[in-house]
N, C-alpha and C. Protein backbone atom coordinates (compact mmCIF):
# COMPACT_ATOMS: atom_id res chain seq x y z
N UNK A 1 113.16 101.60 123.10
CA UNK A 1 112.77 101.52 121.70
C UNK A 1 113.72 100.58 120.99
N UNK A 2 113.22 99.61 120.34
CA UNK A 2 113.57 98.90 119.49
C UNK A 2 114.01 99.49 117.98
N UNK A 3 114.56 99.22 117.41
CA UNK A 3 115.20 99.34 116.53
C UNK A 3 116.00 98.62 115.45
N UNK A 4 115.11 97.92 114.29
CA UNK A 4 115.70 96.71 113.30
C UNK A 4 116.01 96.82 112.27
N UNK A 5 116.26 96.09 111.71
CA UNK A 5 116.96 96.33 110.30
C UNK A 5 115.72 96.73 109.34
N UNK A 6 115.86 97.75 108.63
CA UNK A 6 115.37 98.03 107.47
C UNK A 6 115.67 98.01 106.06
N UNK A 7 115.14 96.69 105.29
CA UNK A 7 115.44 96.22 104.01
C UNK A 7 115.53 97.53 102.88
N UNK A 8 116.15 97.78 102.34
CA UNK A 8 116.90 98.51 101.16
C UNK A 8 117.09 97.75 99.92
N UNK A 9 115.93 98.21 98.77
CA UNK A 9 116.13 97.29 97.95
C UNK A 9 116.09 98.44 96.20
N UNK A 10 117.37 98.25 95.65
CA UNK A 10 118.07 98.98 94.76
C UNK A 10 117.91 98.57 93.63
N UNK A 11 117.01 98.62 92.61
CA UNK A 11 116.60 98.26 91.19
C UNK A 11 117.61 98.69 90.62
N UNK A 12 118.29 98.38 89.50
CA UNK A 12 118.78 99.11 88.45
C UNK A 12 118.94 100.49 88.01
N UNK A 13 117.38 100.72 87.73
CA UNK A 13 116.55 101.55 86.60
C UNK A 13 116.65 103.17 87.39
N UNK A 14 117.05 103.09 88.89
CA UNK A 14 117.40 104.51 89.55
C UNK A 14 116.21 104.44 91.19
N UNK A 15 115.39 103.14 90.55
CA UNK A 15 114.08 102.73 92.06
C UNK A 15 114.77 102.29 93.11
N UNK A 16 115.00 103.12 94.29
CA UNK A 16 114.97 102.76 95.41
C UNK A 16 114.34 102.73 96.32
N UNK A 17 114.37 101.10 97.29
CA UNK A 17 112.80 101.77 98.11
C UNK A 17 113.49 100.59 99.61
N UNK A 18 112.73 101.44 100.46
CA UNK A 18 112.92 101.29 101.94
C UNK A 18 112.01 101.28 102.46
N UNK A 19 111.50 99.50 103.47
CA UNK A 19 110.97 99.77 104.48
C UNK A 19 109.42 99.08 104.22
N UNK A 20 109.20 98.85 102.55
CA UNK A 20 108.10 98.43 101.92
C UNK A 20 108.01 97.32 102.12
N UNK A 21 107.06 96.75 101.49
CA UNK A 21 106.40 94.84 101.90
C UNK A 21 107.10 94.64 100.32
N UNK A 22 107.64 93.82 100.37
CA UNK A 22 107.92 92.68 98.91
C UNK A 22 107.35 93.09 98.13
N UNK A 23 105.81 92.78 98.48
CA UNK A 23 104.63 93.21 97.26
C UNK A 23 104.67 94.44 96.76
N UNK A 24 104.17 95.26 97.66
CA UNK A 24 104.65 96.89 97.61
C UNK A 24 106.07 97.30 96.08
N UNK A 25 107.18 96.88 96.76
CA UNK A 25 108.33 96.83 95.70
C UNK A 25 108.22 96.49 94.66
N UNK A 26 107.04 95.14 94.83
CA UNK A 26 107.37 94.76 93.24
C UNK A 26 106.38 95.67 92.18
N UNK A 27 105.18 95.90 93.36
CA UNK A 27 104.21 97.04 92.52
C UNK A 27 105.30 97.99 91.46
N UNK A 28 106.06 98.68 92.62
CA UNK A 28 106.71 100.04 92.55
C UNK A 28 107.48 99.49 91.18
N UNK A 29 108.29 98.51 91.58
CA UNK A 29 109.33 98.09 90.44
C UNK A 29 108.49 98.26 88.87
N UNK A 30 107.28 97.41 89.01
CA UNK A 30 106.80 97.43 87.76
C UNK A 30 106.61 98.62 87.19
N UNK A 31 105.84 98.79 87.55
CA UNK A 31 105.25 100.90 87.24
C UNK A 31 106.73 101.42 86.89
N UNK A 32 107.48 101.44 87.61
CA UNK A 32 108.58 102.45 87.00
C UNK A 32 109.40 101.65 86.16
N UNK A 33 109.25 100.40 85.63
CA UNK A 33 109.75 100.05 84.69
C UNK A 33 109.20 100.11 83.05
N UNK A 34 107.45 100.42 83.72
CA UNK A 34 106.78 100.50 82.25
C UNK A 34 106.87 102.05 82.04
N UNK A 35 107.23 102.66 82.96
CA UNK A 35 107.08 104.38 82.48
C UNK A 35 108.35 104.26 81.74
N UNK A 36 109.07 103.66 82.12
CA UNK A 36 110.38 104.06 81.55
C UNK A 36 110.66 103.82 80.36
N UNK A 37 110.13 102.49 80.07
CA UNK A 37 109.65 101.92 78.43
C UNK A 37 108.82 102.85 77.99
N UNK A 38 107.90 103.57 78.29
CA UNK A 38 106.45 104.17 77.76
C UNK A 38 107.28 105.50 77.41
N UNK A 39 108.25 105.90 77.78
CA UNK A 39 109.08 107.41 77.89
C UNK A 39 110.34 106.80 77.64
N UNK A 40 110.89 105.84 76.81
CA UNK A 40 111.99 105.22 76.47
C UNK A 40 113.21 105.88 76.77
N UNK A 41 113.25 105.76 78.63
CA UNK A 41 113.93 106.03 79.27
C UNK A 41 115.18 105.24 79.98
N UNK A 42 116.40 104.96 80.04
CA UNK A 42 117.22 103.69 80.40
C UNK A 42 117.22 104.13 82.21
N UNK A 43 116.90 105.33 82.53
CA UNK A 43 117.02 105.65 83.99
C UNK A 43 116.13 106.91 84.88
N UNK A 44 115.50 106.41 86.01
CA UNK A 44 114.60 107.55 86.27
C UNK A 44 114.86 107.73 88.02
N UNK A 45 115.31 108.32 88.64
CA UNK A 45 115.68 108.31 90.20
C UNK A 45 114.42 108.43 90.98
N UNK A 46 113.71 107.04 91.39
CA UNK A 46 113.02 107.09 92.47
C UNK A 46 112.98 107.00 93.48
N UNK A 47 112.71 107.53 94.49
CA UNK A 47 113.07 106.86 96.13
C UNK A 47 111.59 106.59 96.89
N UNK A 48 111.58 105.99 97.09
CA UNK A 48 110.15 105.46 98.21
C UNK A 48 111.00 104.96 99.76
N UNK A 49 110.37 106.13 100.55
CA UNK A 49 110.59 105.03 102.00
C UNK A 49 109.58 105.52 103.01
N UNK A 50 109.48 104.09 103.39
CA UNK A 50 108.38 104.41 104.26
C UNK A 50 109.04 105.04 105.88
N UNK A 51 107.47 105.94 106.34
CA UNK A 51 108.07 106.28 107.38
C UNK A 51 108.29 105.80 108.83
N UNK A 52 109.15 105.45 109.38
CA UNK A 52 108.98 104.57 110.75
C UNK A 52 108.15 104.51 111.66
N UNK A 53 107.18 103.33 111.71
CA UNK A 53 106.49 103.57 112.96
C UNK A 53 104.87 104.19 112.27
N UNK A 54 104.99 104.48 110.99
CA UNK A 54 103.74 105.00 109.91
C UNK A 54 102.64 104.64 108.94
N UNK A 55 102.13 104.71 108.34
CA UNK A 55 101.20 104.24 107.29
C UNK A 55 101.70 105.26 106.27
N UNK A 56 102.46 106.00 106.35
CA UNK A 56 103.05 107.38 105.56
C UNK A 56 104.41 106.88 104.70
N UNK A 57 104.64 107.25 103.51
CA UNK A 57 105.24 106.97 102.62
C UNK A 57 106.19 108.31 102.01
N UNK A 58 107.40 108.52 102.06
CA UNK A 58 107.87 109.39 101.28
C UNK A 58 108.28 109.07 100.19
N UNK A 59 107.92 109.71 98.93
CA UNK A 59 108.35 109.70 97.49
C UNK A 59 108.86 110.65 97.10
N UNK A 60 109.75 110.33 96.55
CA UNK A 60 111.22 111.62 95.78
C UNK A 60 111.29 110.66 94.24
N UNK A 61 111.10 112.09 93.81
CA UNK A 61 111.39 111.73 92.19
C UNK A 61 112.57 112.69 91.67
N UNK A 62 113.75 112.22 90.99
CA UNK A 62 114.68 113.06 91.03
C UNK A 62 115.34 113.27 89.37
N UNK A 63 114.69 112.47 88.46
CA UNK A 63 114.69 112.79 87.40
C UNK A 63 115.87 111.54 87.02
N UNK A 64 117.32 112.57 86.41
CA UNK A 64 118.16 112.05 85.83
C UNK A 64 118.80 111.92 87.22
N UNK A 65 118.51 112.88 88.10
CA UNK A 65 119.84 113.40 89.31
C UNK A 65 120.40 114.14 89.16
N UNK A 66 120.33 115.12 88.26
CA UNK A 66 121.11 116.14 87.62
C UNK A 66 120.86 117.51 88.05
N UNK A 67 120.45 118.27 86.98
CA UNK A 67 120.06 119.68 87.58
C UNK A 67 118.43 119.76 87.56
N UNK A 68 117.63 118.79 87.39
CA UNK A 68 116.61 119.09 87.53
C UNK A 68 115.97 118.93 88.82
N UNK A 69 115.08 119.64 89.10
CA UNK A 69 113.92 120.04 90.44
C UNK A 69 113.73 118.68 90.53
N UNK A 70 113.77 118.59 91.60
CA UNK A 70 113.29 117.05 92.39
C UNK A 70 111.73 117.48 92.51
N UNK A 71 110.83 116.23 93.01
CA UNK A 71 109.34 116.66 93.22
C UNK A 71 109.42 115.32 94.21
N UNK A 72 108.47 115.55 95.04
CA UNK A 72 108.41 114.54 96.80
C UNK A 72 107.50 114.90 97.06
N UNK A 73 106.54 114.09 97.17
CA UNK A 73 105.25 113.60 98.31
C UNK A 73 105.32 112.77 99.45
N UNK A 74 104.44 113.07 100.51
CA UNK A 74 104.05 112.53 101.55
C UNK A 74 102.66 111.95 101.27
N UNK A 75 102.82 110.60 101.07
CA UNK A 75 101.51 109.96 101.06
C UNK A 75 101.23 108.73 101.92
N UNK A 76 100.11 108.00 101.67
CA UNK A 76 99.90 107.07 102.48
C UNK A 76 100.54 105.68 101.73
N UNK A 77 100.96 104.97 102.72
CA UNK A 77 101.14 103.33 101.89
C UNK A 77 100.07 103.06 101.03
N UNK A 78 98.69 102.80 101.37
CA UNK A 78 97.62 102.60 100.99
C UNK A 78 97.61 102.96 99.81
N UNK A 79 97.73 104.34 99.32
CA UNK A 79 97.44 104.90 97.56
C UNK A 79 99.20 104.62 97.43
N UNK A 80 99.72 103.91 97.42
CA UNK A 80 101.36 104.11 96.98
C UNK A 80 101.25 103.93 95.62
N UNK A 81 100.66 102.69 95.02
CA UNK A 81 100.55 102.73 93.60
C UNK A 81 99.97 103.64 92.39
N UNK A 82 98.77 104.26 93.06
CA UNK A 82 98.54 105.94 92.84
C UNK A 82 99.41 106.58 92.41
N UNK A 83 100.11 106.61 93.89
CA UNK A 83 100.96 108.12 93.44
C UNK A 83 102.28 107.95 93.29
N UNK A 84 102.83 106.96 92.95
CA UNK A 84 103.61 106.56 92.47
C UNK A 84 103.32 106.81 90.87
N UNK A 85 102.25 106.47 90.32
CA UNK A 85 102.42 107.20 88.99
C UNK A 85 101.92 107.84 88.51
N UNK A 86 101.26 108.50 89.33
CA UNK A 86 101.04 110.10 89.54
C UNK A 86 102.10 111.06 89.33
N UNK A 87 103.22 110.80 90.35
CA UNK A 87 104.49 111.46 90.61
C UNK A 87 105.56 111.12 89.83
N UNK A 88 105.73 110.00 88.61
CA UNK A 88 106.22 109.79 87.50
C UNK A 88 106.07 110.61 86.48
N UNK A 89 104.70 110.63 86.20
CA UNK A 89 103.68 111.18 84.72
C UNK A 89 103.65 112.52 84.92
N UNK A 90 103.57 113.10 85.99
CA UNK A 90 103.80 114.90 86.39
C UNK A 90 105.08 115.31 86.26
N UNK A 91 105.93 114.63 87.31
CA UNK A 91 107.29 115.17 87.37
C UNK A 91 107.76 115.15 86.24
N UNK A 92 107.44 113.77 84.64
CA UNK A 92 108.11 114.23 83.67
C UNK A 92 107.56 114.93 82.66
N UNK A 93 106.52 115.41 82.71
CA UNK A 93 105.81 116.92 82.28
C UNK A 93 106.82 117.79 82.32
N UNK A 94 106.88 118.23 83.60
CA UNK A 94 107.41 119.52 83.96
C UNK A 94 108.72 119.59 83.14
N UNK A 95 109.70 118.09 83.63
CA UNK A 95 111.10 118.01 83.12
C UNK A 95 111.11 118.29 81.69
N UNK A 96 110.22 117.60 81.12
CA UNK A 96 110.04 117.68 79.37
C UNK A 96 110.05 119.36 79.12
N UNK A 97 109.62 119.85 79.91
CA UNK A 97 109.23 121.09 79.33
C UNK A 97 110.31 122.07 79.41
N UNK A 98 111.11 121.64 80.30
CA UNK A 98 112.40 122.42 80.45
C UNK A 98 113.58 122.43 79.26
């Protein structure tokens, strides 16, 4: 088994993502840069990485990083832009409400 480097690419804004196509990232980048404006937010902890060898995508949303409940899906690459802000717009429901 082979085994190569996997690109790691660290936005600012708390978006991290592994393993995605360029395009993919920049999707991701955008979306969580307009939620963050739309919820005039300076920081939101995302993680996207894809899974090795998969069409499967893990997403972790972690808020501030603080004490709040993380929320993580297993989805497909395919709907990533979906649920990518899907898993923005929910997770900060819940947080708001706390």
């Amino acid at each position: 088994m082979e085994v190569t480097n996997v690109k790691v690419v660290d936005h600012s804004t708390g978006l991290i993502t592994q393993g995605i196509a360029p395009e993919a990232d920049a999707e991701c980048d955008r979306i969580h840069r307009q939620f963050l404006k739309t919820h005039t937010l300076p920081y939101w902890q995302l993680v996207i990485l894809l899974v090795f060898s998969t069409s499967r995508v893990v997403i972790f949303s972690g808020a501030s990083g603080g004490t709040e409940s993380p929320n993580y899906k297993l989805g497909n690459i395919s709907d990533l832009t979906a649920d990518v802000t899907e898993m923005l717009e929910t997770h900060y429901k819940q947080v708001a409400k706390v």
